[in-house]
Structures are given as structure tokens and as C-alpha cells.
Protein backbone atom coordinates (compact mmCIF):
# COMPACT_ATOMS: atom_id res chain seq x y z
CA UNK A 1 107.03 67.99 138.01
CA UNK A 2 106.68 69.55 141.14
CA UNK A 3 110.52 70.88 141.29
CA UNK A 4 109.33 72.81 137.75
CA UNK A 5 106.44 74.18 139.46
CA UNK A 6 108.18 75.44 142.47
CA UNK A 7 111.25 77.02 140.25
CA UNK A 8 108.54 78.47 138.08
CA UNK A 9 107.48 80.18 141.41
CA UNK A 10 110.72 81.10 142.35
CA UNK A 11 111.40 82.87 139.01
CA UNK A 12 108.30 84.82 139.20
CA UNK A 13 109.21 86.60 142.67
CA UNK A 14 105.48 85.70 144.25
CA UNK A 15 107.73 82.38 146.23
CA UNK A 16 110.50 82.10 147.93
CA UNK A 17 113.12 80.01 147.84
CA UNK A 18 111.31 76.57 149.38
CA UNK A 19 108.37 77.88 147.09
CA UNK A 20 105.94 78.85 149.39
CA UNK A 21 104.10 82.62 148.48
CA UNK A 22 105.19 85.50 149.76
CA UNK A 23 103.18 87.44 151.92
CA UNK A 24 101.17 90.50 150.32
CA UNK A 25 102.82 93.91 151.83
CA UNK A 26 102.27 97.11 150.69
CA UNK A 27 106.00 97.36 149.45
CA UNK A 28 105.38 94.73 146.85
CA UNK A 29 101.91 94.67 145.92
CA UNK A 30 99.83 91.98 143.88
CA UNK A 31 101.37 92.42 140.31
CA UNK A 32 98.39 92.32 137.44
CA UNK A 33 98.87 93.49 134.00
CA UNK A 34 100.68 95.87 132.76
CA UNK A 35 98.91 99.07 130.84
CA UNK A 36 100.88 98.02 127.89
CA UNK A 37 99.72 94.74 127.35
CA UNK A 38 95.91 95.72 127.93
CA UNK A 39 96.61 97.80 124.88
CA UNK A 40 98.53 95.31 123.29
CA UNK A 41 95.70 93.11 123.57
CA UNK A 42 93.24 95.72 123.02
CA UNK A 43 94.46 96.77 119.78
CA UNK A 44 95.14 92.97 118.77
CA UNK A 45 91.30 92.22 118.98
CA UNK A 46 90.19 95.82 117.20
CA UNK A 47 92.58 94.19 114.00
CA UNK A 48 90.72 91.34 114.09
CA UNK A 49 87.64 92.79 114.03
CA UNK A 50 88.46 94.81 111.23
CA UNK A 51 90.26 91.90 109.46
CA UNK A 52 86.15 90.09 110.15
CA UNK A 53 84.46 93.27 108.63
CA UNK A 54 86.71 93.58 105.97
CA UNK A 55 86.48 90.26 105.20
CA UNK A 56 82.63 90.06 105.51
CA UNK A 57 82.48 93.02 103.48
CA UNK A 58 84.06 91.75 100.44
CA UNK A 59 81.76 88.76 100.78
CA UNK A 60 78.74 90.78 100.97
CA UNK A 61 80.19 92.53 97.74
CA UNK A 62 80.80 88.62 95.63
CA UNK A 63 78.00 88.37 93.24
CA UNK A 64 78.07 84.42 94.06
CA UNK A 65 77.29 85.23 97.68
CA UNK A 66 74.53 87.31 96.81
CA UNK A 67 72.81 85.12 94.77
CA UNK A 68 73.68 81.92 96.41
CA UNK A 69 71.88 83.76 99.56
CA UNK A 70 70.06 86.65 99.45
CA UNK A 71 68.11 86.36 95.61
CA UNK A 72 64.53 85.79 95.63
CA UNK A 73 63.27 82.53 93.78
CA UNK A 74 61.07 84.78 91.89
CA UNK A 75 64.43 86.78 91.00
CA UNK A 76 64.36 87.91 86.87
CA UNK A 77 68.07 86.69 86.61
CA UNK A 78 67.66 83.94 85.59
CA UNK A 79 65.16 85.01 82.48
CA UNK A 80 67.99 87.77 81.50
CA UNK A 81 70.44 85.07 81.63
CA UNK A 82 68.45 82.49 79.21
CA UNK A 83 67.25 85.66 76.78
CA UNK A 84 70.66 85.99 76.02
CA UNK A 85 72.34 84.73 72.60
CA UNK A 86 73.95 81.27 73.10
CA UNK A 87 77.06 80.14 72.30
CA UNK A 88 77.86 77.28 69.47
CA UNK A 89 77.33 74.01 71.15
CA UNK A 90 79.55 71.47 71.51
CA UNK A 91 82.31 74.12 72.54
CA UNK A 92 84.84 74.58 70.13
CA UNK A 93 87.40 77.83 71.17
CA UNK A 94 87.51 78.66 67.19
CA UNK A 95 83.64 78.59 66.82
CA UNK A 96 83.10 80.41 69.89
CA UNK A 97 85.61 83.10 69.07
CA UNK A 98 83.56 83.82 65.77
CA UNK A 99 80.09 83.62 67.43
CA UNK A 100 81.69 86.62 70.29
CA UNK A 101 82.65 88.60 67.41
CA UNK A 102 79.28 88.75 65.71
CA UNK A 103 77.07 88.47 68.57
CA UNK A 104 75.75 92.10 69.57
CA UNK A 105 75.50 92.21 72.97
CA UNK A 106 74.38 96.01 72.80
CA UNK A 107 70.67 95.42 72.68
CA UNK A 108 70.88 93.94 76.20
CA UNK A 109 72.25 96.95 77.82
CA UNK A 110 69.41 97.84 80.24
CA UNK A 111 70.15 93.90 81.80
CA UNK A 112 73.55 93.13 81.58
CA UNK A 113 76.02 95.42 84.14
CA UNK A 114 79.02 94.11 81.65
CA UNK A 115 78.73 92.76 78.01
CA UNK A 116 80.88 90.57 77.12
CA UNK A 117 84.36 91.51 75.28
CA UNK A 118 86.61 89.53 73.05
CA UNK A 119 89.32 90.52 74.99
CA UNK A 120 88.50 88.59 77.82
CA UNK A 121 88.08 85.52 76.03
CA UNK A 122 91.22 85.95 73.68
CA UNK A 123 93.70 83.18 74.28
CA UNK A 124 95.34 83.84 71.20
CA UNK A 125 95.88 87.45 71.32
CA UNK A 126 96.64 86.84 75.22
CA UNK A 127 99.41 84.30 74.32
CA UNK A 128 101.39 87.18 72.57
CA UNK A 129 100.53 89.95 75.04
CA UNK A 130 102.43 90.87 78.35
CA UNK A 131 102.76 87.28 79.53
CA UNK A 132 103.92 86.26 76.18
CA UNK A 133 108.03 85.93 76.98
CA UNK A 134 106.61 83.47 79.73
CA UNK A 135 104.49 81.41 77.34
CA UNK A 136 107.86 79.16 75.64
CA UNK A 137 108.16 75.55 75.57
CA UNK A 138 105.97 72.56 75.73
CA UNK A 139 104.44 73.62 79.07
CA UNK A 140 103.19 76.71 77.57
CA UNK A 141 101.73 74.98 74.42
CA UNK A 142 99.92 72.85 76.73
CA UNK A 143 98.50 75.33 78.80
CA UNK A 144 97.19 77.39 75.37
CA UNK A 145 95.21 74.07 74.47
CA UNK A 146 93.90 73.43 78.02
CA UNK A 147 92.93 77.25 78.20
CA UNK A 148 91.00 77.06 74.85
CA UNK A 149 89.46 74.23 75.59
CA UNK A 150 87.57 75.39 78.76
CA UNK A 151 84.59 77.35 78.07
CA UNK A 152 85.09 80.29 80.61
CA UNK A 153 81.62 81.89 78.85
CA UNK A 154 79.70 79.81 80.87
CA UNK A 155 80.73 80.77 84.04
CA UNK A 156 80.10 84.54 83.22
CA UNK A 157 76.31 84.69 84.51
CA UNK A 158 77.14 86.38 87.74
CA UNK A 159 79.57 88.82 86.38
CA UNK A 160 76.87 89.39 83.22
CA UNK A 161 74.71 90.47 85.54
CA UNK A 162 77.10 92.46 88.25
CA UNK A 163 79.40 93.67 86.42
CA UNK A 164 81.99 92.45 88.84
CA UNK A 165 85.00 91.37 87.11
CA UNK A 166 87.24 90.88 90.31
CA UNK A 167 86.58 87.60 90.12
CA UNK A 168 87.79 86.52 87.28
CA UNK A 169 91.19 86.57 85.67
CA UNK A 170 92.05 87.49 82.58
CA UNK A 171 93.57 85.17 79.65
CA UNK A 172 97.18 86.30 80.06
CA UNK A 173 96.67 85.42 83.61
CA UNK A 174 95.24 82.06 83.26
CA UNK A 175 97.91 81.08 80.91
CA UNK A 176 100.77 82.22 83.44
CA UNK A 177 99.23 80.41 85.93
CA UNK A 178 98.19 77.38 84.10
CA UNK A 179 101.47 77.01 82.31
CA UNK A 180 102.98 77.07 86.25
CA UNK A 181 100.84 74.40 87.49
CA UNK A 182 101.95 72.38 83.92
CA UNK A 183 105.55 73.07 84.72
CA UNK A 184 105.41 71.92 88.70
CA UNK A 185 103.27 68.56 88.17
């Protein structure tokens, strides 16, 4: 171990050959960093904070964060939520298809940031869009009867009510991703 050490010394031109230091002179002053590296590093930690505020910010923007945190208990969300029309119970994709259609959603305007659209619930009409030449085969018949048998209404309350639809995905998207998952277990 200590042969290591004293190369290691050797190789970094503070030793000499036995390993002992050098002595200071003014030819060969005390080497620190370089003005490179202390920008190096500089810049380094200015990414990460902006990778931190970045980050923060897009939490500050999630609808769950904001009501998992910063809503009031006396908060009317929760009233606009449950004045809403409800969905056919047991869930049944066919029944609930028929209920979005009729349902008017309009009359809720002043409460709701986003009403609800067929399109988003579609897995029918999502099967034979874009993703469609992906959706063949007996994984992607599987993942059309797992998608329609989740009932992705009920975990709409935040975006009902924030109108944020980054996140969630749409049909075609669950489908792709489900019939993936299907396909690699």
C-alpha cells in the first residue's frame, strides 16, 4: 500500500523519487485548480439547479400535488366533483360509452376546466386509429379487453377540475403500451 502511495506521489510531481515532497520554490509553485475546472464545476452545479427548478416546477404545476398539499379542507372540489352526473355502476365499457354520449357535460362549464370527451375514452375507435397497424394478434386483443375493462373515468377528478391533460394518455396510447407489456410478460 505504501509503494502505491509513494508512486502516486511520484506521478504527481509534488515527490521525488524516494517520495518525500518537494520543497515549495517560486519556480514551481503550489499547483491548485485550474480556471477551467472551477467553471467546469461551476456550470455543473448551475444545471443541476436548473434540472431542481425545472423539476419542482412541473410538480408545482401536477394537479395531484396541488391537491394532495396545498387544498384547503374546506376546498369546493370535492362538492363539484360529487354534483357531477355518475357513471352506470357496476362498470361495463359498453354502458359507460352510452352514458358519455348522452351525458351533457355543458351545464357544468363554470366548474369543470375540461369536460369530458368521448374521444378520450374511445377504445374502439382508438383500436383503428394511428396505433391501429400495431394492434394485431392475440396480444393486442388482450390489451383491447384489459383497456375496456378499466374505468379510466374515475380517475379524471383532478384533470375535471384542472384541465390538465398531461397526465394522462390517450386510448391509442394505452393500447400500444399495454399490448407491449402483454407481449414482454
Amino acid at each position: 500500500m505504501r509503494i502505491m502511495i509513494s508512486r502516486a506521489a511520484k506521478r504527481s510531481g509534488l515527490c521525488d523519487d524516494k517520495g518525500q515532497p518537494r520543497p515549495l520554490s517560486s519556480e514551481r509553485p503550489l499547483e491548485g485548480p485550474t480556471m477551467s475546472s472551477l467553471a467546469q464545476v461551476t456550470f455543473c452545479v448551475i444545471g443541476i439547479m436548473l434540472i431542481v427548478a425545472l423539476i419542482a416546477h412541473k410538480l408545482a404545476q401536477s394537479a395531484t400535488v396541488f391537491t394532495l398539499f396545498l387544498s384547503n379542507p374546506g376546498s369546493s372540489w370535492p362538492s363539484v366533483i360529487s354534483a357531477l352526473p355518475q357513471p352506470p355502476k357496476p362498470y361495463h365499457y359498453d354502458e359507460f360509452m352510452t352514458w358519455l354520449k348522452q351525458t351533457d357535460f355543458s351545464q357544468f362549464k363554470q366548474s369543470l376546466k375540461w369536460q369530458p370527451e368521448v374521444a378520450e375514452f374511445d377504445i374502439d375507435a382508438a383500436a383503428q386509429g394511428k396505433f391501429g397497424p400495431w394492434l394485431t394478434g392475440s396480444f393486442a386483443d388482450s390489451a383491447i379487453a384489459v383497456a375496456k375493462s378499466i374505468n379510466k373515468y374515475s380517475f379524471m377528478d383532478d384533470i375535471l377540475l384542472t384541465g390538465n391533460l398531461d397526465i394522462v394518455g390517450a386510448p391509442g396510447t394505452h393500447l400500444y403500451v399495454l399490448r407491449r407489456l402483454l407481449e414482454a410478460a
